[in-house]
C-alpha atoms as a PDB file:
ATOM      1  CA  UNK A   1      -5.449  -6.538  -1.672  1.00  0.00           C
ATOM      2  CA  UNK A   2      -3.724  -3.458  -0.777  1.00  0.00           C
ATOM      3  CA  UNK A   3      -3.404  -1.652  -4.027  1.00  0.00           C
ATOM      4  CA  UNK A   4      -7.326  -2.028  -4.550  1.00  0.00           C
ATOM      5  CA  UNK A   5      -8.438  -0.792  -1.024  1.00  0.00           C
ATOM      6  CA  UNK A   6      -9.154   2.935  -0.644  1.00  0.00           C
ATOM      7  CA  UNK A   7      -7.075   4.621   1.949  1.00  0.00           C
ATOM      8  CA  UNK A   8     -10.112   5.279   3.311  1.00  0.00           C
ATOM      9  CA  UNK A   9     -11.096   1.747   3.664  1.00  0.00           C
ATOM     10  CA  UNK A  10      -7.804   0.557   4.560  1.00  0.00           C
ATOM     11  CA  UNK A  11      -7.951   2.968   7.880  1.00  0.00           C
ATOM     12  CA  UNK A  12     -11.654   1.761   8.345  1.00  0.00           C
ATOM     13  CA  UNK A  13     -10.025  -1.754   8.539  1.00  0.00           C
ATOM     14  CA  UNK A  14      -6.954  -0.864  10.631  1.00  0.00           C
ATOM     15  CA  UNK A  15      -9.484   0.850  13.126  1.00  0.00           C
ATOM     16  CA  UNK A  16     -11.772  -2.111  13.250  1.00  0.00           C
ATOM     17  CA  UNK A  17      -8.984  -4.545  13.923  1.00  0.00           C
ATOM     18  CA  UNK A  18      -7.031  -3.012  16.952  1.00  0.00           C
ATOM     19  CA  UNK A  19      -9.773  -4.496  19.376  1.00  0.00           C
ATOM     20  CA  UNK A  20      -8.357  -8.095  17.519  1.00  0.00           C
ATOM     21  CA  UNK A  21      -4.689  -7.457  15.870  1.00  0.00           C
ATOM     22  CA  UNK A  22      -4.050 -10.765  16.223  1.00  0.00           C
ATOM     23  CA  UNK A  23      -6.617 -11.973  14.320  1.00  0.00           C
ATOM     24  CA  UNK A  24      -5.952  -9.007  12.165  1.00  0.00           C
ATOM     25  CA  UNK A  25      -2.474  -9.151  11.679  1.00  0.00           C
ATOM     26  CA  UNK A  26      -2.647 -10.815   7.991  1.00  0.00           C
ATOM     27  CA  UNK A  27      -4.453  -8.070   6.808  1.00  0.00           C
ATOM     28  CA  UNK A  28      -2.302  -5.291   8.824  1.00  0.00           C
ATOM     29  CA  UNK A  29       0.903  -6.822   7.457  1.00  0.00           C
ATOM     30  CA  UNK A  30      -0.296  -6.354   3.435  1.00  0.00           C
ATOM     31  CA  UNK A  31      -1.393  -2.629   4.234  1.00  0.00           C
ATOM     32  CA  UNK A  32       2.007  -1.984   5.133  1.00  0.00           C
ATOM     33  CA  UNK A  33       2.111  -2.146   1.352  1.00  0.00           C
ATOM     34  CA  UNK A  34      -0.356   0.217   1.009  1.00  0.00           C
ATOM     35  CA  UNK A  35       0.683   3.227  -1.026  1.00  0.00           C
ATOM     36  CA  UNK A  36      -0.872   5.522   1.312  1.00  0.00           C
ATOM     37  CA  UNK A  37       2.043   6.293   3.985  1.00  0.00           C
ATOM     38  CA  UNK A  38      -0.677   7.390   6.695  1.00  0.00           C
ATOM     39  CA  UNK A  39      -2.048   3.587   5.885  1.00  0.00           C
ATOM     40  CA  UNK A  40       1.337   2.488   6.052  1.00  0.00           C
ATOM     41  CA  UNK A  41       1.979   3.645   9.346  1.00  0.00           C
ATOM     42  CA  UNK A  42      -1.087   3.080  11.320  1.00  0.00           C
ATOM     43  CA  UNK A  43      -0.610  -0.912   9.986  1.00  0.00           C
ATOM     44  CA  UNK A  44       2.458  -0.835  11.826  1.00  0.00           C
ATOM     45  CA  UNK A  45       1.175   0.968  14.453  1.00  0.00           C
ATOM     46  CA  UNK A  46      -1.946  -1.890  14.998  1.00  0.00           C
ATOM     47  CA  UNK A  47       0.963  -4.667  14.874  1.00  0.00           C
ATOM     48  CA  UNK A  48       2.822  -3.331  17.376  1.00  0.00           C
ATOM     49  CA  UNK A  49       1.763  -5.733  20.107  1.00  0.00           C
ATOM     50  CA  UNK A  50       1.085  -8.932  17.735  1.00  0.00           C
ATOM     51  CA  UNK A  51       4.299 -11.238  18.626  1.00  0.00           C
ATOM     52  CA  UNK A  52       4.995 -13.283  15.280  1.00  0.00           C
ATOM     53  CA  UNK A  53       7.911 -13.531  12.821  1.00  0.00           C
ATOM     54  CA  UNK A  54       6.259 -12.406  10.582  1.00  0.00           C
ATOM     55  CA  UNK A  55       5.489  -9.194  12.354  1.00  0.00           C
ATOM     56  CA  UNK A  56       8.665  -8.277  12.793  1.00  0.00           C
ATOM     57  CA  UNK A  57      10.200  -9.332   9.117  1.00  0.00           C
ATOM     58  CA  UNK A  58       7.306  -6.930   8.165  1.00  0.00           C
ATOM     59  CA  UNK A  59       8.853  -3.822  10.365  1.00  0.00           C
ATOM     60  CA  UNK A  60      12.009  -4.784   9.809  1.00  0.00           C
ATOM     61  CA  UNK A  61      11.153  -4.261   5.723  1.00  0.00           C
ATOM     62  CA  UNK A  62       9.491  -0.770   6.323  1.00  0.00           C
ATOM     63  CA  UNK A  63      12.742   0.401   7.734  1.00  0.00           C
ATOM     64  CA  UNK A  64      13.529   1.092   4.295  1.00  0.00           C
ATOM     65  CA  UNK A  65      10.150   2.690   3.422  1.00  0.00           C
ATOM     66  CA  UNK A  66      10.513   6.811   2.123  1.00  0.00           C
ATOM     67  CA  UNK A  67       8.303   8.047   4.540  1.00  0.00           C
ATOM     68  CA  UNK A  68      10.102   9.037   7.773  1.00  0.00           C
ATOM     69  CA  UNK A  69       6.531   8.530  10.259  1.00  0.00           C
ATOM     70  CA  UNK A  70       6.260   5.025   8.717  1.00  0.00           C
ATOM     71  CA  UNK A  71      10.208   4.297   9.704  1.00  0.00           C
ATOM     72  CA  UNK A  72       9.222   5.349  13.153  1.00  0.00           C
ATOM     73  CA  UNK A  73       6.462   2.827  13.300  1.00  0.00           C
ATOM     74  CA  UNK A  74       8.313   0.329  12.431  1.00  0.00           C
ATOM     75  CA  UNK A  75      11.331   1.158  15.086  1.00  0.00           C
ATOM     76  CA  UNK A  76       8.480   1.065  17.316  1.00  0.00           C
ATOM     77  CA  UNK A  77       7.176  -2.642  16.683  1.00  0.00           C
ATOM     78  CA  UNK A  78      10.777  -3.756  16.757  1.00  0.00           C
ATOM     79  CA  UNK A  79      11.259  -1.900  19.930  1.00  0.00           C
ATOM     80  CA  UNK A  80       8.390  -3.495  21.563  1.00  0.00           C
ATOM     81  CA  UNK A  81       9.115  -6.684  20.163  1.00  0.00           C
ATOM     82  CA  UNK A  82      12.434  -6.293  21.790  1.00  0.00           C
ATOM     83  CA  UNK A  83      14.425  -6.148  18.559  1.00  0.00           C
END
């Protein structure tokens, strides 16, 4: 899904889901595939109060990603998932 949504789109979605992450968070975790880093980043950013496993395998992953603001996002949901 990621690789064929627009950056544009996938921020569109990200902004449209942060009334209902949880609901969400399926999407949000594949668009922290998204090659955009900005995309990247606000995905974690829109996870960061969804409590699931796979949440935080998902940040725990994007500790490795190149982009130093999308590391910080993901210290952030493992911070406030108390990881």
């Amino acid at each position: 899904m990621s690789d064929l949504m627009s950056t544009d789109d996938a921020l569109d979605l990200i902004a449209e889901s942060l009334d209902t992450p949880t609901q969400a968070a399926g999407q949000l975790r594949a668009l922290v595939e998204h090659p955009s880093p900005e995309v990247r980043m606000r995905a974690l950013e829109a996870l960061i109060d969804v409590e699931h496993p796979e949440t935080v395998t998902t940040a725990a992953r994007a500790l490795g990603d190149p982009d130093a603001l999308v590391r910080i996002a993901a210290i952030e949901v493992l911070t406030a998932q108390g990881r």
